[in-house]
C-alpha atoms as a PDB file:
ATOM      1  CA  UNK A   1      -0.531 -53.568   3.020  1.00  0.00           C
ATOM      2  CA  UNK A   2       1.670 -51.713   5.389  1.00  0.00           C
ATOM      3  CA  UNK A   3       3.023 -48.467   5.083  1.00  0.00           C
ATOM      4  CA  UNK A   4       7.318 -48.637   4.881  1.00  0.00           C
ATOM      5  CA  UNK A   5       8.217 -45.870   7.197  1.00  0.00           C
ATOM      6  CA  UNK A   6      11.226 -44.558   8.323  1.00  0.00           C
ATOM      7  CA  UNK A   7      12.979 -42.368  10.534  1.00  0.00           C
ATOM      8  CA  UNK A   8      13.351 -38.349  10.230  1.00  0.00           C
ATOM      9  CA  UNK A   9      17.201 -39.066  10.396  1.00  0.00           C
ATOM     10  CA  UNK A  10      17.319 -41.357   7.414  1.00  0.00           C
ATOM     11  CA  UNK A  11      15.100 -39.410   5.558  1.00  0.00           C
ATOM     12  CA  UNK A  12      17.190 -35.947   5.902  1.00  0.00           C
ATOM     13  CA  UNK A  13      20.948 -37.141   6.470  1.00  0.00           C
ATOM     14  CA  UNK A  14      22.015 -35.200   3.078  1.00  0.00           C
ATOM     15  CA  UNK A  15      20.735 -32.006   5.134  1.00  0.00           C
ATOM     16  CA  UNK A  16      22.150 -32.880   8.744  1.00  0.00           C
ATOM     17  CA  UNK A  17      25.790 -33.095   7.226  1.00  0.00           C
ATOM     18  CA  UNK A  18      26.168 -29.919   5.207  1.00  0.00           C
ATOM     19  CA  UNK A  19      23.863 -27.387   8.012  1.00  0.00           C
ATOM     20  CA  UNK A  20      25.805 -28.852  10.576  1.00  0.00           C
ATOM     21  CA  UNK A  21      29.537 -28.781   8.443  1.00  0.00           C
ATOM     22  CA  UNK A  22      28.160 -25.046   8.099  1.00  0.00           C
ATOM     23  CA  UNK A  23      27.250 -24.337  11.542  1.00  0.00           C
ATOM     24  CA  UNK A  24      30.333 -25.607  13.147  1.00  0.00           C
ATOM     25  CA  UNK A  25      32.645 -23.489  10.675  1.00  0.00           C
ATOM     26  CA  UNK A  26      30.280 -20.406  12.037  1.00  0.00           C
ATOM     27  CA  UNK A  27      31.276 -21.462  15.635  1.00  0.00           C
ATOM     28  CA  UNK A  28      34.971 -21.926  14.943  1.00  0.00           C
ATOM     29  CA  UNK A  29      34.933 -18.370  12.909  1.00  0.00           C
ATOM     30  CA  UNK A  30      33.248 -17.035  16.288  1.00  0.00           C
ATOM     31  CA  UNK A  31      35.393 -18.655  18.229  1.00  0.00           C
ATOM     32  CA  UNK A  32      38.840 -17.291  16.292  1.00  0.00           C
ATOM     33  CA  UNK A  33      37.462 -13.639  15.928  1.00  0.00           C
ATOM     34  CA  UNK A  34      35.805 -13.366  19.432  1.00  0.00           C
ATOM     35  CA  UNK A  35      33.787 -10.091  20.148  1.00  0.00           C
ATOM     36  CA  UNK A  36      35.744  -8.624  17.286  1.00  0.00           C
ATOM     37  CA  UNK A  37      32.643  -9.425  14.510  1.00  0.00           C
ATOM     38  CA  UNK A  38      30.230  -7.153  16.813  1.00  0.00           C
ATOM     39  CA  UNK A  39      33.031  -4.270  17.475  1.00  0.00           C
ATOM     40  CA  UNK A  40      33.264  -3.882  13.744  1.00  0.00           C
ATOM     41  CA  UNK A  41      30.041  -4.479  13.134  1.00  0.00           C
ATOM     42  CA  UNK A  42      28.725  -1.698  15.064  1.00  0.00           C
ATOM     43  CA  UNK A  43      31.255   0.678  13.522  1.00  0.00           C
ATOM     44  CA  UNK A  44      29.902  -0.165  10.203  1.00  0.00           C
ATOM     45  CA  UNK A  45      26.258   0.370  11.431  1.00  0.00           C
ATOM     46  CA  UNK A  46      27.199   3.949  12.426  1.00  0.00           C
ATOM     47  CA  UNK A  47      29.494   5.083   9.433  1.00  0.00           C
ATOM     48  CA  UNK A  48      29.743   8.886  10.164  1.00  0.00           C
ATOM     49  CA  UNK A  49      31.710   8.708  13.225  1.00  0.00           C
ATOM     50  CA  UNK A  50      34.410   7.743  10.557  1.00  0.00           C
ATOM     51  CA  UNK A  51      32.716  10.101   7.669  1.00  0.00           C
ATOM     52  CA  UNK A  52      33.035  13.144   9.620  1.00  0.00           C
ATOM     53  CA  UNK A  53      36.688  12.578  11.045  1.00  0.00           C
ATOM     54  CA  UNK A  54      37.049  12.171   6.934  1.00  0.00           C
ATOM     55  CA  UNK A  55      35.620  15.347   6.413  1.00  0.00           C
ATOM     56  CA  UNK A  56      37.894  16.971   8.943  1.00  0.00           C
ATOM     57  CA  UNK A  57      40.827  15.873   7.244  1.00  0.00           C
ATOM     58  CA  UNK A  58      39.712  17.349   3.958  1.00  0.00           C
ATOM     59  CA  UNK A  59      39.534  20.559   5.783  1.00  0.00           C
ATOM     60  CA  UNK A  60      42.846  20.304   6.867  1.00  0.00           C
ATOM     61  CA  UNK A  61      45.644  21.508   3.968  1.00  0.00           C
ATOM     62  CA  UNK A  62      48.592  19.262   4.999  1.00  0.00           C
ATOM     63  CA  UNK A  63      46.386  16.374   4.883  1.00  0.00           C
ATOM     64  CA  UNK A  64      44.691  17.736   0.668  1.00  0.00           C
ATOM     65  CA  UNK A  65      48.242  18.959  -0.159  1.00  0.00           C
ATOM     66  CA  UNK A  66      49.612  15.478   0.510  1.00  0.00           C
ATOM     67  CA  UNK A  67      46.712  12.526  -0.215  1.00  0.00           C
ATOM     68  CA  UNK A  68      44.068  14.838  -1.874  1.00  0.00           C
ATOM     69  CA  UNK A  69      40.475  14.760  -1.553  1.00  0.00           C
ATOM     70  CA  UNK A  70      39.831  11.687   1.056  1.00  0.00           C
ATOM     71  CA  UNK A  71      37.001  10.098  -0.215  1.00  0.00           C
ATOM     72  CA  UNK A  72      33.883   8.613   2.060  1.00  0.00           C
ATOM     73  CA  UNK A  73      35.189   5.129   3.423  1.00  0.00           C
ATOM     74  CA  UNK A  74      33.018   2.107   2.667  1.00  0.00           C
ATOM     75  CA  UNK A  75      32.376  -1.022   4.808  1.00  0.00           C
ATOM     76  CA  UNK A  76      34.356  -3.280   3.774  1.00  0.00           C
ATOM     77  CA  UNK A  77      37.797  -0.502   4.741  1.00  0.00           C
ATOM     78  CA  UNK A  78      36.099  -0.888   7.904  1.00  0.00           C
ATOM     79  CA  UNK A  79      36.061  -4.773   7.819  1.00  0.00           C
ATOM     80  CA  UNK A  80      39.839  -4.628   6.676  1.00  0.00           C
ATOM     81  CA  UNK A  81      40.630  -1.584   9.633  1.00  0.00           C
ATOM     82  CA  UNK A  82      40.963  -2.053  13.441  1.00  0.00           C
ATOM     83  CA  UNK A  83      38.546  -1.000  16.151  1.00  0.00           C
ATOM     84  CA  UNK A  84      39.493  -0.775  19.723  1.00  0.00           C
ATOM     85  CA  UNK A  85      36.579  -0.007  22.002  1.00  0.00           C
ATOM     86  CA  UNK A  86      37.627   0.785  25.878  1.00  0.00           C
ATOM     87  CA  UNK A  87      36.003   3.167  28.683  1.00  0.00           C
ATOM     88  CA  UNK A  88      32.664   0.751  29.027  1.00  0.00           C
ATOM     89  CA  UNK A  89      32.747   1.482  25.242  1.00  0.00           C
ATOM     90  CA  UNK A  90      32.432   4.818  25.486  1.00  0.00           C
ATOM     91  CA  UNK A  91      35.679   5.279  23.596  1.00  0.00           C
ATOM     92  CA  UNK A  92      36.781   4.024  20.384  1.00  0.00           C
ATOM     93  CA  UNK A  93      40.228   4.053  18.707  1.00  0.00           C
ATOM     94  CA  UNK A  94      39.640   3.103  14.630  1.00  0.00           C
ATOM     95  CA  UNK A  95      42.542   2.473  12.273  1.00  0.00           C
ATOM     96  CA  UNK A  96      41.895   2.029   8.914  1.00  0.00           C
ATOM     97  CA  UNK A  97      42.883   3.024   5.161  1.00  0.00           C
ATOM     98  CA  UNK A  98      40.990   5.831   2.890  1.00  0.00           C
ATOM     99  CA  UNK A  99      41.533   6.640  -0.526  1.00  0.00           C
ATOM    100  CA  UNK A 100      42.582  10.303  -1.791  1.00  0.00           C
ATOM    101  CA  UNK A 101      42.540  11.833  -5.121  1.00  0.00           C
ATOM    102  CA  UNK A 102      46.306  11.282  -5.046  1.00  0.00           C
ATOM    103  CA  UNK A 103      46.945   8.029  -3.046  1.00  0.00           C
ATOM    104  CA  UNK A 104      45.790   5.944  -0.437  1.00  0.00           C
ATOM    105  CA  UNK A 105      46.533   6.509   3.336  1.00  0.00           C
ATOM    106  CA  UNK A 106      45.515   5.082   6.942  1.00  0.00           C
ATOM    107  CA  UNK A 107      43.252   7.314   9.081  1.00  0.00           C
ATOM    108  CA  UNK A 108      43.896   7.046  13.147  1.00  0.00           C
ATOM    109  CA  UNK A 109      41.187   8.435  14.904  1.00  0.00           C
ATOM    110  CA  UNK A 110      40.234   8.413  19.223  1.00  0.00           C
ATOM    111  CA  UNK A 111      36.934   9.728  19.899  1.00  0.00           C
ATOM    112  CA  UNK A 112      34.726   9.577  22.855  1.00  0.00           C
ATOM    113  CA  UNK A 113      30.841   9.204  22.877  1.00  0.00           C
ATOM    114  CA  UNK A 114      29.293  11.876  25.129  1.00  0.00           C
ATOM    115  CA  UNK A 115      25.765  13.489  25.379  1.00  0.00           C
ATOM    116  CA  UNK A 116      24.943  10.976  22.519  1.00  0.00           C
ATOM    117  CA  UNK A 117      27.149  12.071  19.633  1.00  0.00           C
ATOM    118  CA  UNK A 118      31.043  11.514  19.324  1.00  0.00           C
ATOM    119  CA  UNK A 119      33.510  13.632  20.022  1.00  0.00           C
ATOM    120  CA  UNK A 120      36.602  13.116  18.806  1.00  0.00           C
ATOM    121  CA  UNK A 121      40.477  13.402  20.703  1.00  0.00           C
ATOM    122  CA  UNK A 122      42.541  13.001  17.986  1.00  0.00           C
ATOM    123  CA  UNK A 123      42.437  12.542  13.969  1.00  0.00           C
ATOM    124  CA  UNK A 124      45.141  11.845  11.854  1.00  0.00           C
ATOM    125  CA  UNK A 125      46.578  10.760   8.768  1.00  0.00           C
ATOM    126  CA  UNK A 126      49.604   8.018   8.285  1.00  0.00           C
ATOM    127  CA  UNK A 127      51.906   7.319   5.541  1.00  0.00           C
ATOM    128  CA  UNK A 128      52.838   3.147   6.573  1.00  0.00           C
ATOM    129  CA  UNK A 129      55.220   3.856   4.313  1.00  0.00           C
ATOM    130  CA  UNK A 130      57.389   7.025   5.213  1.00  0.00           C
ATOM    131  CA  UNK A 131      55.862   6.652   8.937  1.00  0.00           C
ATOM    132  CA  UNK A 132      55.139  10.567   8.286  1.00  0.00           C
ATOM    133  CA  UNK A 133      52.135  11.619  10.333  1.00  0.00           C
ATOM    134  CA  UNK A 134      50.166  14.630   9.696  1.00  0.00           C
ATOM    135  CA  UNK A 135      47.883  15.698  12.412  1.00  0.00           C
ATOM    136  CA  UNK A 136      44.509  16.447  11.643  1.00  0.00           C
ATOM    137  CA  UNK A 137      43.120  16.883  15.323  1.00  0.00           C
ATOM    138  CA  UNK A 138      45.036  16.841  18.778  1.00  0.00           C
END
């Protein structure tokens, strides 16, 4: 008797087309969003730089007399925001919605990373609506 064998190929194919269908939509999506994935991502790995700018603006009365209480963001208002990273990223400008107690709202904020914690240039809230801008932090 001999033994029937075969080759790996022949034996996996109904693995090899749907890893590598996956893998090349990874590439393309990689591709598309170039380094923006990792800018994000490491904006969502360090949430208080936008927590604390948060908390600023809930100090500020315009800014609780207009949207209310901001709450704590979340990752995925990161995700849907915009993060600009410049100065050998040193410096980040983030742009992204936050919910108040009364309604929703985008948050600007500039800061600059020195002596290992963020400082931040400017902090303010947006209306996209009424374009009205209150200034948190100049």
């Amino acid at each position: 008797m001999t033994a029937k064998t075969t080759s790996w190929i022949s034996r996996n194919y109904k693995w090899i087309l749907p890893v590598g269908f996956i893998l090349l939509l990874l590439a393309f999506f990689l591709s598309m969003t170039g380094d923006a994935t990792l800018r994000v991502g490491s904006v969502v790995a360090n949430p208080s730089l936008v927590n604390n700018a948060i908390q600023q603006a809930n100090g500020n009365n315009a800014v609780t007399a207009e949207y209310g209480n901001l709450s704590p963001t979340n990752s995925l208002a990161i995700i849907e925001g915009e993060v600009i990273y410049s100065n050998d990223n040193k410096t980040v400008d983030i742009s992204l919605w936050v919910q108040g107690s009364k309604r929703r709202g985008k948050l600007d904020l500039t800061a600059d990373y020195k002596n290992d914690t963020w400082h931040y240039r400017m902090i303010r809230m947006r209306d996209k609506k009424t374009r009205e801008l209150l200034m948190v932090l100049e």
